[in-house]
Protein backbone atom coordinates (compact mmCIF):
# COMPACT_ATOMS: atom_id res chain seq x y z
CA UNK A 1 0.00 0.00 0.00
CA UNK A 2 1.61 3.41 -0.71
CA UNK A 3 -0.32 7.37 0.23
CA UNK A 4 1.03 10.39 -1.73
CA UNK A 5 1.95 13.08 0.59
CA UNK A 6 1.97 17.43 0.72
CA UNK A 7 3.89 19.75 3.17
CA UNK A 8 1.14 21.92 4.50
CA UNK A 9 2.72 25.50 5.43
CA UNK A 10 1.90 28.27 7.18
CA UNK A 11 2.16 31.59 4.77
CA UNK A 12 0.52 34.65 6.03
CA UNK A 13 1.86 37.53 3.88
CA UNK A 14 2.15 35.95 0.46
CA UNK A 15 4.22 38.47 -0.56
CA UNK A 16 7.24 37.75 1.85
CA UNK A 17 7.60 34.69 0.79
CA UNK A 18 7.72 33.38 4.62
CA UNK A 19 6.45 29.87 5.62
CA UNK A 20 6.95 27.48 8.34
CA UNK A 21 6.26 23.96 7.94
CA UNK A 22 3.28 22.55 10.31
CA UNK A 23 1.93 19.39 9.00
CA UNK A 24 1.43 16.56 6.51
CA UNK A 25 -1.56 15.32 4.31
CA UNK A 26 -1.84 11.55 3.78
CA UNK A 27 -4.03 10.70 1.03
CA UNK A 28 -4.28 7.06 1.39
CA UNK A 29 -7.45 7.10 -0.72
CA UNK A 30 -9.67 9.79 -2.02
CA UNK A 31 -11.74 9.29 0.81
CA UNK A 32 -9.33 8.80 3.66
CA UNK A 33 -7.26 11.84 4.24
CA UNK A 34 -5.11 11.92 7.01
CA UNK A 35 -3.91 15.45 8.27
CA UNK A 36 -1.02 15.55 10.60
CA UNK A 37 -0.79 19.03 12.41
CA UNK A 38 2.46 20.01 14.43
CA UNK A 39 1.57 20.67 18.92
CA UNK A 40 4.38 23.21 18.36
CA UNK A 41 3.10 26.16 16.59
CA UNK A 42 5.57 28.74 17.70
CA UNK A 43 7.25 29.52 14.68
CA UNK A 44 3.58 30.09 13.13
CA UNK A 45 3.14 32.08 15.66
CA UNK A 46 6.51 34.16 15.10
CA UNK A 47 5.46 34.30 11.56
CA UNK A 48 1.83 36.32 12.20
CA UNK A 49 0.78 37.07 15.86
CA UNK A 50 -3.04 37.41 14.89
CA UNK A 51 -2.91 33.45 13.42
CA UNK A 52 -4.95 31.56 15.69
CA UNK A 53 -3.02 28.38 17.10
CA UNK A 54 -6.81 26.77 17.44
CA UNK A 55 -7.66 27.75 14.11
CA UNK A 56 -4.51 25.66 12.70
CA UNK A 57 -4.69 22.33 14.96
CA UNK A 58 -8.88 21.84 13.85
CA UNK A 59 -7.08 22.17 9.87
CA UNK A 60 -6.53 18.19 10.80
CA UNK A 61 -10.40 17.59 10.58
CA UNK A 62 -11.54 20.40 8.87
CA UNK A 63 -9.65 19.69 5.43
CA UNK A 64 -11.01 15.79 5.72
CA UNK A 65 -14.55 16.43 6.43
CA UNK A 66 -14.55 19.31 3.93
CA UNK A 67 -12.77 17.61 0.73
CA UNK A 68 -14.38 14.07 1.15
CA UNK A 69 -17.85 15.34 1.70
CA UNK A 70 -17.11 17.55 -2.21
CA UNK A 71 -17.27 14.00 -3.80
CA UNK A 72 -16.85 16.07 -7.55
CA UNK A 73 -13.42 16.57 -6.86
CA UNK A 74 -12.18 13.15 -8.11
CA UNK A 75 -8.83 13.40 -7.98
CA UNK A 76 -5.99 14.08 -6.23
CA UNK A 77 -4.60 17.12 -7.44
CA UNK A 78 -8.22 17.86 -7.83
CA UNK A 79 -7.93 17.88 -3.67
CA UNK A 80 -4.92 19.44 -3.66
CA UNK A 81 -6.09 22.45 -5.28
CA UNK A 82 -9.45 23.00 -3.58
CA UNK A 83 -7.59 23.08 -0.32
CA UNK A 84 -5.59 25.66 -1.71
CA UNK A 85 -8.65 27.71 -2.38
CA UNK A 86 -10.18 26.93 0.58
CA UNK A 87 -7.68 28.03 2.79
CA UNK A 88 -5.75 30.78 1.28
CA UNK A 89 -3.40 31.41 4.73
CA UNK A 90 -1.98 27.58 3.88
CA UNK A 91 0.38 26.97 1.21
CA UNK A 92 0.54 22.68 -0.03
CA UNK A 93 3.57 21.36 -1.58
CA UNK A 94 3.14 19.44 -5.05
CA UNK A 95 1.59 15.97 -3.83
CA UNK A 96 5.01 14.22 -5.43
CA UNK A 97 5.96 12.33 -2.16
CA UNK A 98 4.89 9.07 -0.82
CA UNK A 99 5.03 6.52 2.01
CA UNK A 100 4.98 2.51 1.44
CA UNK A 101 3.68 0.64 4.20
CA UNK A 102 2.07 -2.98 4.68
CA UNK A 103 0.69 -2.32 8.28
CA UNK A 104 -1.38 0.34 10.44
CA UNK A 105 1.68 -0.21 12.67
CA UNK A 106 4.17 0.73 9.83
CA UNK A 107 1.88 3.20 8.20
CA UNK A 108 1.96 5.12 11.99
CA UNK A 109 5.84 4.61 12.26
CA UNK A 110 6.50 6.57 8.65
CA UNK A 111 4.04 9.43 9.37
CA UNK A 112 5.89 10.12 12.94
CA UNK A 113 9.23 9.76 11.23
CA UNK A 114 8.53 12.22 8.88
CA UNK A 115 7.05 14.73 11.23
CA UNK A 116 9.95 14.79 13.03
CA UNK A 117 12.24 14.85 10.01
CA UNK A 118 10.53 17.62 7.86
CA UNK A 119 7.93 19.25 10.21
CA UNK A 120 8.49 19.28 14.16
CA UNK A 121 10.97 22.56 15.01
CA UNK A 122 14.24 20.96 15.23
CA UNK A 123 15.83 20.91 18.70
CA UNK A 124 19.07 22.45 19.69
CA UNK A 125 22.59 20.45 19.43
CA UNK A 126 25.18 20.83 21.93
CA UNK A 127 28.43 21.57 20.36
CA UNK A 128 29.94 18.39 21.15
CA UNK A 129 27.79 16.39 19.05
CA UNK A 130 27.65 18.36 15.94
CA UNK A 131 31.68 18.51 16.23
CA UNK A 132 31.20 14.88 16.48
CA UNK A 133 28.78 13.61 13.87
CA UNK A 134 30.74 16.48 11.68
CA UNK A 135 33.84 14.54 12.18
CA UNK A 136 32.62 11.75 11.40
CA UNK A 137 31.13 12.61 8.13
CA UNK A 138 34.47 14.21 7.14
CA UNK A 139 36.81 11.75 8.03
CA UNK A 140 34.93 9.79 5.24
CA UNK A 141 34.66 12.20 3.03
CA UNK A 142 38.26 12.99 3.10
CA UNK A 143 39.10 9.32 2.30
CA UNK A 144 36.90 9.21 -0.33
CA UNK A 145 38.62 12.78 -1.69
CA UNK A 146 41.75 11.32 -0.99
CA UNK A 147 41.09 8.26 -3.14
CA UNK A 148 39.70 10.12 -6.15
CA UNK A 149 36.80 8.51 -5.49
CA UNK A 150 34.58 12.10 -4.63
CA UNK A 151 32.28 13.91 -6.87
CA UNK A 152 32.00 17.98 -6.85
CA UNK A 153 28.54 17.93 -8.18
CA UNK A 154 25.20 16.10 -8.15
CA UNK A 155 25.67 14.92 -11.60
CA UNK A 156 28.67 13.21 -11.13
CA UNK A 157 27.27 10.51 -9.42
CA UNK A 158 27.04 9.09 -13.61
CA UNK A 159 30.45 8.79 -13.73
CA UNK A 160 30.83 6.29 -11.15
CA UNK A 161 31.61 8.87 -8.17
CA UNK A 162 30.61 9.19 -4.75
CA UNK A 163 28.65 12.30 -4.20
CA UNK A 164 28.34 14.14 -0.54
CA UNK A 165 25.18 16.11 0.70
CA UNK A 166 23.22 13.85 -2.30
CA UNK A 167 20.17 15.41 -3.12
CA UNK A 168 17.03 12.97 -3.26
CA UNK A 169 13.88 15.62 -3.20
CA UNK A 170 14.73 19.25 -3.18
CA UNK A 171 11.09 20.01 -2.30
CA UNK A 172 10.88 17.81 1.11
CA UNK A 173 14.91 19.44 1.48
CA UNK A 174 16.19 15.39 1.98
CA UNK A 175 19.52 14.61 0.80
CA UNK A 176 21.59 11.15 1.55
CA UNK A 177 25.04 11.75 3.33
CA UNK A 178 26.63 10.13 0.27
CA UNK A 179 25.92 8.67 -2.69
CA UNK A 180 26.75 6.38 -5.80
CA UNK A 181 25.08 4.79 -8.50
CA UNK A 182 25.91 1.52 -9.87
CA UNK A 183 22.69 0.01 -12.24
CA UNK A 184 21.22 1.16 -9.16
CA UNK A 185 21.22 4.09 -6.60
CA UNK A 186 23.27 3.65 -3.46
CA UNK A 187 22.85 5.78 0.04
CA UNK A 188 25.04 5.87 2.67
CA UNK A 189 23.84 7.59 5.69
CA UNK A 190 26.57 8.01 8.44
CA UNK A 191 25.53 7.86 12.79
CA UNK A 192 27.77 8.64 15.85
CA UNK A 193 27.11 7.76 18.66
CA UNK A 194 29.97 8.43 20.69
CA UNK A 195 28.32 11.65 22.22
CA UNK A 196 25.00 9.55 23.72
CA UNK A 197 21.52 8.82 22.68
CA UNK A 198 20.53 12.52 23.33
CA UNK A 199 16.89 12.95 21.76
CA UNK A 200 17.98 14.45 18.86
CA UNK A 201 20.33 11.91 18.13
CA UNK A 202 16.93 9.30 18.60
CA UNK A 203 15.56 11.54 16.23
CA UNK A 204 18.02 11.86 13.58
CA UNK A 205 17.99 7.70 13.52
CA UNK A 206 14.65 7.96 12.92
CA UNK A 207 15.38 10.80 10.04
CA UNK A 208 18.07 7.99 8.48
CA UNK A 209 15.87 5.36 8.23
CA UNK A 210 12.91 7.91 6.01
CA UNK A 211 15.99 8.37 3.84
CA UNK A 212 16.71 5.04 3.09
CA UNK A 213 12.87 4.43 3.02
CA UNK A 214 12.31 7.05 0.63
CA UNK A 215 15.33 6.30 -1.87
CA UNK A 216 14.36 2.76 -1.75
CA UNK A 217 11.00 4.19 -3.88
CA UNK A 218 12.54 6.58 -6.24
CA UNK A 219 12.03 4.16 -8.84
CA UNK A 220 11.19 0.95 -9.81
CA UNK A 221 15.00 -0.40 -9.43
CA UNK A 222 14.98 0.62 -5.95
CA UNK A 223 17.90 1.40 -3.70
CA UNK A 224 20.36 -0.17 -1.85
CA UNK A 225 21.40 1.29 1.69
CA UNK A 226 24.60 1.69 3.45
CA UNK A 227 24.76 2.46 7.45
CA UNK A 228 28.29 3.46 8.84
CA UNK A 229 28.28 3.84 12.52
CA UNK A 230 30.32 5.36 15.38
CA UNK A 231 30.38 4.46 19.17
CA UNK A 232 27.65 1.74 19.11
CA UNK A 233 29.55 -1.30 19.40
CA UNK A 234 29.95 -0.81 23.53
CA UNK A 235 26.74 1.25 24.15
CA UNK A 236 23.88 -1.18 25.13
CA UNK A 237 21.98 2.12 24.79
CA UNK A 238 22.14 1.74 20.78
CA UNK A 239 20.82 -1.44 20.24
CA UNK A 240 17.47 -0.17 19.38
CA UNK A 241 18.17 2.11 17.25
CA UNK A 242 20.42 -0.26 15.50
CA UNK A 243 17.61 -2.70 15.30
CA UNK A 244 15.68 0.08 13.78
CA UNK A 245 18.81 0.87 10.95
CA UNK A 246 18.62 -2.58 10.18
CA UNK A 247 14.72 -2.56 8.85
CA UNK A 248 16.29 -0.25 6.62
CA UNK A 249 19.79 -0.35 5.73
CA UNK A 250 21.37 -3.60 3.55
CA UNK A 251 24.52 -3.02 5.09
CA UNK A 252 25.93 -1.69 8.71
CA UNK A 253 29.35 -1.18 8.78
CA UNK A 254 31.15 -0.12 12.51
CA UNK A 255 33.64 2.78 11.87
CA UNK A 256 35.52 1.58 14.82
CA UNK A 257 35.75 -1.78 13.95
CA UNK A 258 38.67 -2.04 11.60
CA UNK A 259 37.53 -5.08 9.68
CA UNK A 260 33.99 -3.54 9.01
CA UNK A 261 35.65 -0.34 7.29
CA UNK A 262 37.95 -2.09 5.34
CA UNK A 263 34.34 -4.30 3.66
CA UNK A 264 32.97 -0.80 3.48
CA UNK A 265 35.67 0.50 1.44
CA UNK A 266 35.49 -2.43 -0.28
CA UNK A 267 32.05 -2.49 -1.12
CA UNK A 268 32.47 1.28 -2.40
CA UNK A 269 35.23 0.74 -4.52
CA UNK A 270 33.89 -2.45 -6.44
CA UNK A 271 30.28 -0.67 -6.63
CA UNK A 272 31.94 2.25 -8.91
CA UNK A 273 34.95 0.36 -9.97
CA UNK A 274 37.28 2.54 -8.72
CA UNK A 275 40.90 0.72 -7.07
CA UNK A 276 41.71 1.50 -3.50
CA UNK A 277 45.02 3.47 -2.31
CA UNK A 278 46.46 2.94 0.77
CA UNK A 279 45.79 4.25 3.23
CA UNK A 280 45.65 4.09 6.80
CA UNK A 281 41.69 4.85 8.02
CA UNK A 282 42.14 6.63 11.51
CA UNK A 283 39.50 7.40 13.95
């Protein structure tokens, strides 16, 4: 079972060009429409001081029982567009998205990953783990520069490169850590945990596995995924969220573990047929 997805935003003054992201719309038929509004309103709020925070949490029936009970409007994008009209302070991204699922239980996991992911207000990092997560990801990335291996633009992911910051939908802003292509796309999402399970570290596993969910439907070839992980191997802490990379991800490789990296590079370098230098992989 799959339901195309909008962004519903917040846009007061259509003229600034300001909007804040506060919710989802599932259409998993035409006539079951799931709304998903944000509790945390305060950068609506910021936006317009007059919008009414009770006005925007009763959108989540309002745009259900008002669409389905218009049973002319036949069509998706049909939808799309009278809710538009009907609501001119709300702006909806192009239904292009969409979730696969094959259980309430999975259908409910998606739609909370991606409200966390694209719509809840993201929380403050300490400086410790960005520095750390930042490492991380450039450690890699050097290696990869190092052995010709990276890309400086999107499109050179068709010459057998790896690509960093890879976009996968510029509307939803998601983009893979990394990326290669070889017959079929490849994602490699990078996780440290050497800083703790902080809850926007929970969060951000929960933001990995939408990206490798998402790539996986991109197209019909589908997508293979690639976990590299710091600091879980010792941290009993982990192990669910591991569990939870490994619905996901193909492969898990641990960045500590010095067998694991050298598969990883390994994997990478037969994928786009590249050799490997030598070179010694600190952490």
């Amino acid at each position: 079972m799959h339901a195309p997805f909008a962004i519903i935003k917040i846009q007061p003054y259509k003229n600034r060009g300001e909007n804040v992201n506060i919710g989802l719309i599932f259409w998993r038929s035409l006539h079951d429409i799931d709304v998903r509004i944000t509790n945390n309103l305060r950068k609506a709020k910021a936006l317009d001081g007059n919008i009414s925070l009770h006005v925007l949490k009763k959108l989540k029936d309002r745009i259900p029982d008002m669409v389905t009970t218009l049973e002319m409007f036949e069509s998706i994008d049909m939808q799309h567009a009278l809710i538009s009209n009907l609501f001119p302070y709300i702006e909806l991204s192009d239904p292009d998205g969409r979730i696969t699922y094959q259980s309430e239980a999975e259908y409910e996991r998606k739609v909370e990953m991606m409200m966390q992911s694209i719509v809840e207000p993201a929380k403050k990092k300490s400086a410790n783990r960005t520095v750390d997560q930042t490492k991380l990801i450039s450690d890699i990335k050097l290696t990869f520069d190092y052995y010709g291996w990276l890309g400086k633009r999107k499109q050179d992911i068709d010459k057998h490169m790896v690509v960093h910051k890879y976009p996968l939908d510029d509307s939803l802003d998601m983009t893979a850590d990394f990326a290669l292509m070889n017959g079929r796309l490849n994602v490699i999402e990078v996780m440290d945990f050497r800083a703790g399970l902080s809850a926007p570290k929970r969060n951000e596993v929960r933001s990995k596995a939408l990206v490798y969910d998402f790539a996986k439907h991109l197209d019909n070839k589908g997508a293979t995924g690639i976990s590299v992980i710091a600091g879980a191997l010792d941290n009993p802490d982990a192990k669910p969220y591991i569990k939870l990379l490994e619905r996901y991800a193909d492969d898990i490789f641990h960045y500590e573990a010095q067998g694991d990296l050298n598969l990883f590079m390994q994997k990478v370098s037969k994928a786009i047929d590249r050799p490997i230098i030598e070179l010694p992989f600190g952490n």
